[in-house]
PDB file of N, CA and C in Angstrom:
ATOM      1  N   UNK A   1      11.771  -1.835  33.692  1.00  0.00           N
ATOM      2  CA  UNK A   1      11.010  -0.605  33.767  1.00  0.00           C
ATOM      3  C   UNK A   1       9.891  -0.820  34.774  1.00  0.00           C
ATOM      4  N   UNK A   2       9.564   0.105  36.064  1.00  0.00           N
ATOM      5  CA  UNK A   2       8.696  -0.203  36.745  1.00  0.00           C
ATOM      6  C   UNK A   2       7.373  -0.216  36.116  1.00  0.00           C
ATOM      7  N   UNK A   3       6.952  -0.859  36.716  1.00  0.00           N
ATOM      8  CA  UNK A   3       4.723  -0.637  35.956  1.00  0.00           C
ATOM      9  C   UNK A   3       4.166   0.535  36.987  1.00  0.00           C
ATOM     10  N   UNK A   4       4.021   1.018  35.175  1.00  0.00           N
ATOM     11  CA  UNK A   4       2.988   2.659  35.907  1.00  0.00           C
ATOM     12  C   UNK A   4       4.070   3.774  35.382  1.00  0.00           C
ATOM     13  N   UNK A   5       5.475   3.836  35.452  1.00  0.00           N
ATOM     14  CA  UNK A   5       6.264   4.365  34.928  1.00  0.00           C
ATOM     15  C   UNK A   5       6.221   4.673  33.773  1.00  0.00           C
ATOM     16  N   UNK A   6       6.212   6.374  33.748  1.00  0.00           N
ATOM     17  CA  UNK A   6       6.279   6.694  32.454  1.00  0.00           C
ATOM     18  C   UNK A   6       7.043   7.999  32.349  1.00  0.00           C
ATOM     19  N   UNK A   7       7.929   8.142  31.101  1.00  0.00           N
ATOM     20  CA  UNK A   7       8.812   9.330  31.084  1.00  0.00           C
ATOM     21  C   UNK A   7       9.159   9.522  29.406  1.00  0.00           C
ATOM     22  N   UNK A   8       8.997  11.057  29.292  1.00  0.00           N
ATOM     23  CA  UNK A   8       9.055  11.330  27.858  1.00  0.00           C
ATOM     24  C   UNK A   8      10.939  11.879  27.375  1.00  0.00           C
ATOM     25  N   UNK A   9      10.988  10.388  26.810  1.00  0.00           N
ATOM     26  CA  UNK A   9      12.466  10.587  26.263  1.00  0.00           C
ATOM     27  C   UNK A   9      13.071  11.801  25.222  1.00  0.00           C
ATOM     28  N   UNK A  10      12.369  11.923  24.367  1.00  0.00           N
ATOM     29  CA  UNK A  10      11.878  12.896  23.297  1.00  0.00           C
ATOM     30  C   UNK A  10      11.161  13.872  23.422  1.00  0.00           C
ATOM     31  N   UNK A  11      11.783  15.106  23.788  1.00  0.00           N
ATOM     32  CA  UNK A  11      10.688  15.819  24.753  1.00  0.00           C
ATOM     33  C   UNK A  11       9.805  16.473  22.936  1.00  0.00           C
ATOM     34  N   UNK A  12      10.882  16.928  22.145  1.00  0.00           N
ATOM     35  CA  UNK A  12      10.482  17.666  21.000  1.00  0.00           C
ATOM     36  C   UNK A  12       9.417  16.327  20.122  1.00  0.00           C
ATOM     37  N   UNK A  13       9.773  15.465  20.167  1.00  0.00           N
ATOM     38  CA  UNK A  13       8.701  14.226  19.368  1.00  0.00           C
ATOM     39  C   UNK A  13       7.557  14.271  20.057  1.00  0.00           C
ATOM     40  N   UNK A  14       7.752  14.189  21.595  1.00  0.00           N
ATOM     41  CA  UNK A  14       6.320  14.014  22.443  1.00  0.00           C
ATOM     42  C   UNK A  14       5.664  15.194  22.237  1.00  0.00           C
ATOM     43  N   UNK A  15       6.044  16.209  21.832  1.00  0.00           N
ATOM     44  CA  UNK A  15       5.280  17.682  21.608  1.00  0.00           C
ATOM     45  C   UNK A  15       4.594  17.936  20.421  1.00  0.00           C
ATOM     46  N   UNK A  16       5.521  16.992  19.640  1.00  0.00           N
ATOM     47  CA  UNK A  16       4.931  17.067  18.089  1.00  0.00           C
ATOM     48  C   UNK A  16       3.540  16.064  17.780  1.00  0.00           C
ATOM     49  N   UNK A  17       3.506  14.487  18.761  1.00  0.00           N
ATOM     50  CA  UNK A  17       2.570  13.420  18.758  1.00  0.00           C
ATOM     51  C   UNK A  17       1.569  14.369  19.603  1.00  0.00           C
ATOM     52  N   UNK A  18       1.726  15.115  20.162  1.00  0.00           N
ATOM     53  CA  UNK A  18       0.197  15.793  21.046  1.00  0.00           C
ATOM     54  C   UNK A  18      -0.239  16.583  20.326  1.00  0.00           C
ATOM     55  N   UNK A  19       0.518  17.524  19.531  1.00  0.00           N
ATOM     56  CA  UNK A  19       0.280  18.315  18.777  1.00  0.00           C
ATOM     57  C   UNK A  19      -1.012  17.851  17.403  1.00  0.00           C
ATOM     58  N   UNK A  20      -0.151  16.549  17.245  1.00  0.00           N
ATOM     59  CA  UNK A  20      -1.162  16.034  16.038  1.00  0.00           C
ATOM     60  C   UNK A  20      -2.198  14.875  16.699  1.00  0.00           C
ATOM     61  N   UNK A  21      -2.482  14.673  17.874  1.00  0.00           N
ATOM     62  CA  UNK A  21      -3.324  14.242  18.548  1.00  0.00           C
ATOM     63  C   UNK A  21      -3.084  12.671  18.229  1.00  0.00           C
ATOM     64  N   UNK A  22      -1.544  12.137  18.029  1.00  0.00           N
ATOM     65  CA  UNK A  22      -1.778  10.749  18.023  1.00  0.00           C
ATOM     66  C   UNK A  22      -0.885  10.174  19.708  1.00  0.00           C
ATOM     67  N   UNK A  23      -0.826  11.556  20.788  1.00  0.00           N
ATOM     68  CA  UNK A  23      -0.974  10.317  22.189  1.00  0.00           C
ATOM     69  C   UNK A  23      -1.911  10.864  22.599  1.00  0.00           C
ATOM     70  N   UNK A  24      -2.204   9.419  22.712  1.00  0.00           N
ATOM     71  CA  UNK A  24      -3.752   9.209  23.503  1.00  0.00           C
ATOM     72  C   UNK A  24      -3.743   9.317  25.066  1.00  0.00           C
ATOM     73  N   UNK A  25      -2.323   8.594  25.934  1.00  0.00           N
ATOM     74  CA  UNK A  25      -2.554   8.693  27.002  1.00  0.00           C
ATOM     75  C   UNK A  25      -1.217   8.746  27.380  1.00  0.00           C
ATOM     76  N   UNK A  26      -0.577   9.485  28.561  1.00  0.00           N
ATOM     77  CA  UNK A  26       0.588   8.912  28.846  1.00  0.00           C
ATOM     78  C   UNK A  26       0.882   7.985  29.517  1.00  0.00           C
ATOM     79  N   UNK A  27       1.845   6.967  29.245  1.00  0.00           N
ATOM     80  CA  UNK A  27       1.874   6.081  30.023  1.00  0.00           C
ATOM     81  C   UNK A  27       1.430   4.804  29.184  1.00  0.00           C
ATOM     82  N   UNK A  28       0.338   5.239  28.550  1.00  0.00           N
ATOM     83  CA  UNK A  28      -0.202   3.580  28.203  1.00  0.00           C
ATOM     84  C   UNK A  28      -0.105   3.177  26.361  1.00  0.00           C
ATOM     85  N   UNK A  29       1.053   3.131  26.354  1.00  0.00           N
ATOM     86  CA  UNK A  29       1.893   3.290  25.219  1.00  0.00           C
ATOM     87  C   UNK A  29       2.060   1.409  25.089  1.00  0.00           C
ATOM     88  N   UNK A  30       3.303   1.627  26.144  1.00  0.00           N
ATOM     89  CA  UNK A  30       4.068  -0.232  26.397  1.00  0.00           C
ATOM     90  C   UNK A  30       2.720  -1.316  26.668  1.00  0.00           C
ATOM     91  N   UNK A  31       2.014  -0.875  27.681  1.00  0.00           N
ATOM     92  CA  UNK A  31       0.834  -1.977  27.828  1.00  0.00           C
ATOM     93  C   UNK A  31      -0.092  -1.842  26.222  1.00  0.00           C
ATOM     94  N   UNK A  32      -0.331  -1.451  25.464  1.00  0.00           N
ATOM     95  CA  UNK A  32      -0.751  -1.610  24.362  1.00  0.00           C
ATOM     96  C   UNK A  32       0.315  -2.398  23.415  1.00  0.00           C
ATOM     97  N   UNK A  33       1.570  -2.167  23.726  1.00  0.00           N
ATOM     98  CA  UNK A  33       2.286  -3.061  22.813  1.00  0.00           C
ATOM     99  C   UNK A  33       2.324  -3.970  23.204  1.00  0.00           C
ATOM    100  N   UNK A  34       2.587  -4.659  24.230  1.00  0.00           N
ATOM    101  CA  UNK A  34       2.727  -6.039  24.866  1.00  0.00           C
ATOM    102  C   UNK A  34       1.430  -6.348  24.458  1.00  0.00           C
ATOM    103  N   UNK A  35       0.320  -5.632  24.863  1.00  0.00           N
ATOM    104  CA  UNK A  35      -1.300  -6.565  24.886  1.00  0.00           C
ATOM    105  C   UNK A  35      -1.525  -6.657  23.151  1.00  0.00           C
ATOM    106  N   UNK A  36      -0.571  -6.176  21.771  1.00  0.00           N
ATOM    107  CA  UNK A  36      -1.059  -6.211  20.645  1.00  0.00           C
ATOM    108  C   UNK A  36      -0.163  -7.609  20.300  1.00  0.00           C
ATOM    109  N   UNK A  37       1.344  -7.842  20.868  1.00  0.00           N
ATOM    110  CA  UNK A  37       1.826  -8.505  20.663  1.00  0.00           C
ATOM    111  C   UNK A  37       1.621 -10.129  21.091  1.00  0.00           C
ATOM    112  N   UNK A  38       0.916  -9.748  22.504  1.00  0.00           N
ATOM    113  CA  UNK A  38       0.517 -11.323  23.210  1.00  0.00           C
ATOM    114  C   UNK A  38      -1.074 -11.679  22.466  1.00  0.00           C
ATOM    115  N   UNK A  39      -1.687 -10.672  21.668  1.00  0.00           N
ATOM    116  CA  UNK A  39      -2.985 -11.226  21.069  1.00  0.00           C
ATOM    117  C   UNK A  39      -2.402 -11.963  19.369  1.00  0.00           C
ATOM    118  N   UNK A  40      -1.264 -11.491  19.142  1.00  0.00           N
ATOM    119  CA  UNK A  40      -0.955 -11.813  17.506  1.00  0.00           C
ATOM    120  C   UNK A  40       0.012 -12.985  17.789  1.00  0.00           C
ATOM    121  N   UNK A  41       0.274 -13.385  19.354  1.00  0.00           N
ATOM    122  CA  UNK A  41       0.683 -15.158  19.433  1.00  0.00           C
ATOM    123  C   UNK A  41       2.244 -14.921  19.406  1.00  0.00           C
ATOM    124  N   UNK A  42       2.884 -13.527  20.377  1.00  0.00           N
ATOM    125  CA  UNK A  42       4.069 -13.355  20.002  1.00  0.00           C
ATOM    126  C   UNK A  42       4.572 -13.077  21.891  1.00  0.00           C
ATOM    127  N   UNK A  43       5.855 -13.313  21.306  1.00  0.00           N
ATOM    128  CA  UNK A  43       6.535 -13.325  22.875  1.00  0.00           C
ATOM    129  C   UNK A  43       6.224 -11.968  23.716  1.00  0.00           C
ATOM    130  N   UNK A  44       6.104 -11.210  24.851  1.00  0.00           N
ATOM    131  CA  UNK A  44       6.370 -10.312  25.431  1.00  0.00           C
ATOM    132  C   UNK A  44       7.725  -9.463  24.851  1.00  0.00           C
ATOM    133  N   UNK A  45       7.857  -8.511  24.355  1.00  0.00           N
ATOM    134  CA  UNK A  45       8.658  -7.477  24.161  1.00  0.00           C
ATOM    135  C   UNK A  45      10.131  -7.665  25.256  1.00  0.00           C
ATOM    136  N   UNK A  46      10.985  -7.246  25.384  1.00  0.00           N
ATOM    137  CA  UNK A  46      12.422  -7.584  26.156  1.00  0.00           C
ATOM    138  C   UNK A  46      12.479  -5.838  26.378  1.00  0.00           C
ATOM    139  N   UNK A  47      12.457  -5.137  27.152  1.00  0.00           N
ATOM    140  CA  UNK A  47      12.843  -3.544  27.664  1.00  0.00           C
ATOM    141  C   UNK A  47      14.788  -3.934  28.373  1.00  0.00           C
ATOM    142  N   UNK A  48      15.289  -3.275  27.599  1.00  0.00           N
ATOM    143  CA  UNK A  48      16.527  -3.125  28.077  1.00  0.00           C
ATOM    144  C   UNK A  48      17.027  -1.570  28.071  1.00  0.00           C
ATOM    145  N   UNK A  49      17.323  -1.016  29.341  1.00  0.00           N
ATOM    146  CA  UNK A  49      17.571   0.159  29.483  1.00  0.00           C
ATOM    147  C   UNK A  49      19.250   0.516  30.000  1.00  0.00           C
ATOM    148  N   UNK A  50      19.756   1.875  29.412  1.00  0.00           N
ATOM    149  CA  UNK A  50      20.633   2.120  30.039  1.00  0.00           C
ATOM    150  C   UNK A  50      20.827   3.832  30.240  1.00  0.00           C
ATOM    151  N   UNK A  51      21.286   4.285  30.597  1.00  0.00           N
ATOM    152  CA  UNK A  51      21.419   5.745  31.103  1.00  0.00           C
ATOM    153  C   UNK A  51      21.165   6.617  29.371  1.00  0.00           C
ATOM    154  N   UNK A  52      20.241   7.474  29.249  1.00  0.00           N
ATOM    155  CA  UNK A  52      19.742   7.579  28.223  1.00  0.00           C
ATOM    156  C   UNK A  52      19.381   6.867  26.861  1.00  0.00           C
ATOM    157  N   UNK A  53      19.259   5.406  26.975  1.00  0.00           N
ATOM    158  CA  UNK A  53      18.696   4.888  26.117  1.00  0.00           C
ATOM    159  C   UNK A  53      17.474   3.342  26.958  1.00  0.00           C
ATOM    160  N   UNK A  54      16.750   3.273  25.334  1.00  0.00           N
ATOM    161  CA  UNK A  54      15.692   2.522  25.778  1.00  0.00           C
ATOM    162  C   UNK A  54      15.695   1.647  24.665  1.00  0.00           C
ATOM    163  N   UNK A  55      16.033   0.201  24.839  1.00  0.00           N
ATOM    164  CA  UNK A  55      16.076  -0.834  23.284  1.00  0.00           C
ATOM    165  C   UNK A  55      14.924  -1.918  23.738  1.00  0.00           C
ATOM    166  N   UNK A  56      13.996  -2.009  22.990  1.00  0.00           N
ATOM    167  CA  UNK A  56      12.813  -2.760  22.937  1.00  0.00           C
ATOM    168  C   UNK A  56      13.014  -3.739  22.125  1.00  0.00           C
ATOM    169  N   UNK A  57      13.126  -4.988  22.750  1.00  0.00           N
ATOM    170  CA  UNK A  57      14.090  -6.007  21.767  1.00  0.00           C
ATOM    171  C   UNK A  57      12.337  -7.112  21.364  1.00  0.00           C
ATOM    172  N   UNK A  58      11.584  -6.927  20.052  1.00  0.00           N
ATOM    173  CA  UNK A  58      10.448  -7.602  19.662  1.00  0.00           C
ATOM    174  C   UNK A  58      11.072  -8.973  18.910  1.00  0.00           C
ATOM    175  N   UNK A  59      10.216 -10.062  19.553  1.00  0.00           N
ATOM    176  CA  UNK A  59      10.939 -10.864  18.625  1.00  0.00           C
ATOM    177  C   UNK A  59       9.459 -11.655  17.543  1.00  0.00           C
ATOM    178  N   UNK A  60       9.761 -12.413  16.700  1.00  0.00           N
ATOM    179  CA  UNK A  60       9.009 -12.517  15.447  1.00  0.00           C
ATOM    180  C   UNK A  60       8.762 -13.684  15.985  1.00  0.00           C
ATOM    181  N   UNK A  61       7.510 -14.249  15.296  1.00  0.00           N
ATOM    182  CA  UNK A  61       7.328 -16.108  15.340  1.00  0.00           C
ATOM    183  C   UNK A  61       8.145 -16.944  14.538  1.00  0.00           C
ATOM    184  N   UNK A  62       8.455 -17.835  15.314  1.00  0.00           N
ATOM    185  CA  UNK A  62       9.429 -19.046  14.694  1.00  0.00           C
ATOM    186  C   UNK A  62       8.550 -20.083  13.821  1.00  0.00           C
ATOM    187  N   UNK A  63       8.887 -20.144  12.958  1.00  0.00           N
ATOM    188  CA  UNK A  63       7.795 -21.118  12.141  1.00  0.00           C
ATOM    189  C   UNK A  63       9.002 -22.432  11.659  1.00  0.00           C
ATOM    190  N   UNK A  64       8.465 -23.760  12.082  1.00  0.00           N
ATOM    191  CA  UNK A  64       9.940 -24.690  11.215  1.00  0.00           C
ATOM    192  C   UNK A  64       9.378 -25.278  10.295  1.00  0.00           C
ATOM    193  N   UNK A  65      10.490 -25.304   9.212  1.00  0.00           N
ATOM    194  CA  UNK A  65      10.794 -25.759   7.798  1.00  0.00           C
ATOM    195  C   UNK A  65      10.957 -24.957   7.033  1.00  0.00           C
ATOM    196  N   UNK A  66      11.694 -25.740   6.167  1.00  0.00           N
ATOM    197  CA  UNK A  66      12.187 -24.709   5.112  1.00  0.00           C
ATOM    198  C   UNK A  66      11.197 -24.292   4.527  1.00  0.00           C
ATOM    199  N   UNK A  67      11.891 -23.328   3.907  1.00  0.00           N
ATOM    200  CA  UNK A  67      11.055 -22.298   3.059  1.00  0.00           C
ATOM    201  C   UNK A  67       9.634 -21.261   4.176  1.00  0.00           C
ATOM    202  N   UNK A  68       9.456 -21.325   5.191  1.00  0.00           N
ATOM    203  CA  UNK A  68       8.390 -20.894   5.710  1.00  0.00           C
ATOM    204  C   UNK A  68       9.184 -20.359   6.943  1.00  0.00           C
ATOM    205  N   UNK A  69       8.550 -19.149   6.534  1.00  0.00           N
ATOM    206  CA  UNK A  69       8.674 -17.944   7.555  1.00  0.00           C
ATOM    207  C   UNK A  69       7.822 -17.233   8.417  1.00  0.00           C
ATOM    208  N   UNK A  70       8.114 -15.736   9.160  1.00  0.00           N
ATOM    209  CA  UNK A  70       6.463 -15.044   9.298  1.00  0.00           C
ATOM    210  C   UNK A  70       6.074 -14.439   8.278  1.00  0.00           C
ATOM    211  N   UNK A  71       4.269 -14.180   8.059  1.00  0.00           N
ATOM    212  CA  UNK A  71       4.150 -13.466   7.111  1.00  0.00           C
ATOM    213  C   UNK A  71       4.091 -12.334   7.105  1.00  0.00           C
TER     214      UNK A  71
END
């Protein structure tokens, strides 16, 4: 996905999030997720796109030994 690129997939969802005033900006959606994910000690997000779809592949922290997971 280029940086700076932004496009509303959902035109009826994006109408409904303005409506109830939870987007704040367009566009600065993904850089808030990456910057929440690289502060909580987690990999960069994976964007895989294909002709109408968008899969945001998040991955979790690896913790080793048994019994211990994320919390």
């Amino acid at each position: 996905m280029p940086a700076g690129y932004s496009e509303r997939r959902n035109q009826a969802l994006a109408a409904a999030f303005a409506y109830m005033n939870l987007i704040e900006n367009l566009g600065s959606g993904m850089k808030r997720v990456v910057g929440e994910l690289k502060a909580a000690g987690l990999r960069v997000p994976e964007f895989v796109e294909w002709p109408n779809v968008l899969r945001v592949n998040v991955f979790r922290k690896v913790v080793d030994g048994p019994g211990k997971g994320y919390p």
